[in-house]
Protein backbone atom coordinates (compact mmCIF):
# COMPACT_ATOMS: atom_id res chain seq x y z
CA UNK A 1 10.48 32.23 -69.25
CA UNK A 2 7.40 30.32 -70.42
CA UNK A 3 4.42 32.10 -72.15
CA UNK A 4 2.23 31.95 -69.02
CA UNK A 5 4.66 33.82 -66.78
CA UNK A 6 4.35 37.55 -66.82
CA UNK A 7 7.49 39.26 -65.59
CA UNK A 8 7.00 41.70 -62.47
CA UNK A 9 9.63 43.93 -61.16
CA UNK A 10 9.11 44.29 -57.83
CA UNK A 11 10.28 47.68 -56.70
CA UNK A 12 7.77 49.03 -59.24
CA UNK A 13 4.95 46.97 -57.53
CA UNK A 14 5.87 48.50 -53.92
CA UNK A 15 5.94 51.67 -55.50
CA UNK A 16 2.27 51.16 -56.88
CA UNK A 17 0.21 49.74 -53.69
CA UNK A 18 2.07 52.26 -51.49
CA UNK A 19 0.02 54.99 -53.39
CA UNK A 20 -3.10 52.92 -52.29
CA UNK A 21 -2.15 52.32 -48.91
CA UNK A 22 -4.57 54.59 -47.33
CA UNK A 23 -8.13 56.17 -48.41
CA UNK A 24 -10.16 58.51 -47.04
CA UNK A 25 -12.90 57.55 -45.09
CA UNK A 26 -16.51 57.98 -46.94
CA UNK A 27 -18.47 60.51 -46.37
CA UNK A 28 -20.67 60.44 -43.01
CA UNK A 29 -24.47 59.38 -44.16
CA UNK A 30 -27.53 60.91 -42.13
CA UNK A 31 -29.03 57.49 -40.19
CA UNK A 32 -31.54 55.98 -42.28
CA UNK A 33 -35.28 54.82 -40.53
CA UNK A 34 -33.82 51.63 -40.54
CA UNK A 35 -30.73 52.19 -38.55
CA UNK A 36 -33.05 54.47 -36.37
CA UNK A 37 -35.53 51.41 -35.94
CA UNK A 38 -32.38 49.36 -35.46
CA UNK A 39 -33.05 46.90 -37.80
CA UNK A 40 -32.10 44.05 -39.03
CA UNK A 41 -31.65 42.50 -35.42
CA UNK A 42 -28.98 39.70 -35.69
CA UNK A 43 -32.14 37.87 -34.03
CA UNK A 44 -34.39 38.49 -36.47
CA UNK A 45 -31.99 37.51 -39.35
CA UNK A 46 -31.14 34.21 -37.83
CA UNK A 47 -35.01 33.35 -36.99
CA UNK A 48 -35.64 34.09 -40.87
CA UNK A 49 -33.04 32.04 -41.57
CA UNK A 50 -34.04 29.27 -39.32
CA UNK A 51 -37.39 29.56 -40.30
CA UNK A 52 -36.66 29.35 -44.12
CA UNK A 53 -35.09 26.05 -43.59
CA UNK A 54 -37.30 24.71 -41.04
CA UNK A 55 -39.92 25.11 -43.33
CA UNK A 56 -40.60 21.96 -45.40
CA UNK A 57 -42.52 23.58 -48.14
CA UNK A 58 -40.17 26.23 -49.05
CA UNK A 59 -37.68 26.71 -52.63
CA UNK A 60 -34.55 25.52 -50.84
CA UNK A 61 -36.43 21.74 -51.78
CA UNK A 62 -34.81 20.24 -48.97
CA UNK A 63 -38.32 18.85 -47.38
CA UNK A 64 -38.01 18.34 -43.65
CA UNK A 65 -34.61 16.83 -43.77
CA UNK A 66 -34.08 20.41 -41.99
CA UNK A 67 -35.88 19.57 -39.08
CA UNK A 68 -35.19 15.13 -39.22
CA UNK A 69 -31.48 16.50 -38.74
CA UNK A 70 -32.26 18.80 -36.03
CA UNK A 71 -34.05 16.02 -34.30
CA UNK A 72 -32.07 13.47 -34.71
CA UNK A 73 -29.37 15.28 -33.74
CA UNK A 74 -30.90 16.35 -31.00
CA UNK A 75 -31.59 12.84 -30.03
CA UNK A 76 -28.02 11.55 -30.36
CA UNK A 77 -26.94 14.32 -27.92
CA UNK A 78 -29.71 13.36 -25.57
CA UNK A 79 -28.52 9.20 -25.59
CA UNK A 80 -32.10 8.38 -26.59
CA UNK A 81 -33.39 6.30 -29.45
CA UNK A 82 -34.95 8.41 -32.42
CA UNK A 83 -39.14 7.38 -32.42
C-alpha cells in the first residue's frame, strides 16, 4: 500500500453513515416580517441582479460590456447589423 492510501474497511463505513441516515427535522420557526411581507421576490432578486450588471459604473468593473453584449446579442438574434 503506498503512504497516500488510507485503508477503509467497508462494513465499518456502512455501519457509520447508517447511524446518520436520518435527522430530525428542525424545529418549526414563528414566520419572520419578511416571510410575512413575502420577500425576497425571485423578481426582485433577478432585477437587482440585472441591474447590478447593467450598471456601467458599478464594482463588478465590467463597464458596459454588460449591456454591448446584451445588445449585440440582441442584434444577432434579430438578423440586423449592430449601429
Amino acid at each position: 500500500m503506498s503512504q497516500n492510501t488510507i485503508p477503509i474497511n467497508i462494513a465499518q463505513l456502512q455501519d457509520f453513515l447508517a447511524g446518520y441516515t436520518s435527522f430530525d427535522p428542525p424545529p418549526a420557526l414563528p414566520p419572520t416580517l419578511m416571510d410575512i411581507a413575502g420577500f425576497p421576490h425571485w423578481e426582485n432578486v433577478y432585477s437587482n441582479i440585472l441591474a447590478f450588471f447593467l450598471d456601467g459604473s458599478r464594482e463588478h468593473g465590467f463597464g458596459n460590456l454588460m449591456v454591448r453584449a446584451m445588445l449585440e446579442a440582441y442584434f444577432q438574434k434579430a438578423g440586423k447589423a449592430e449601429e
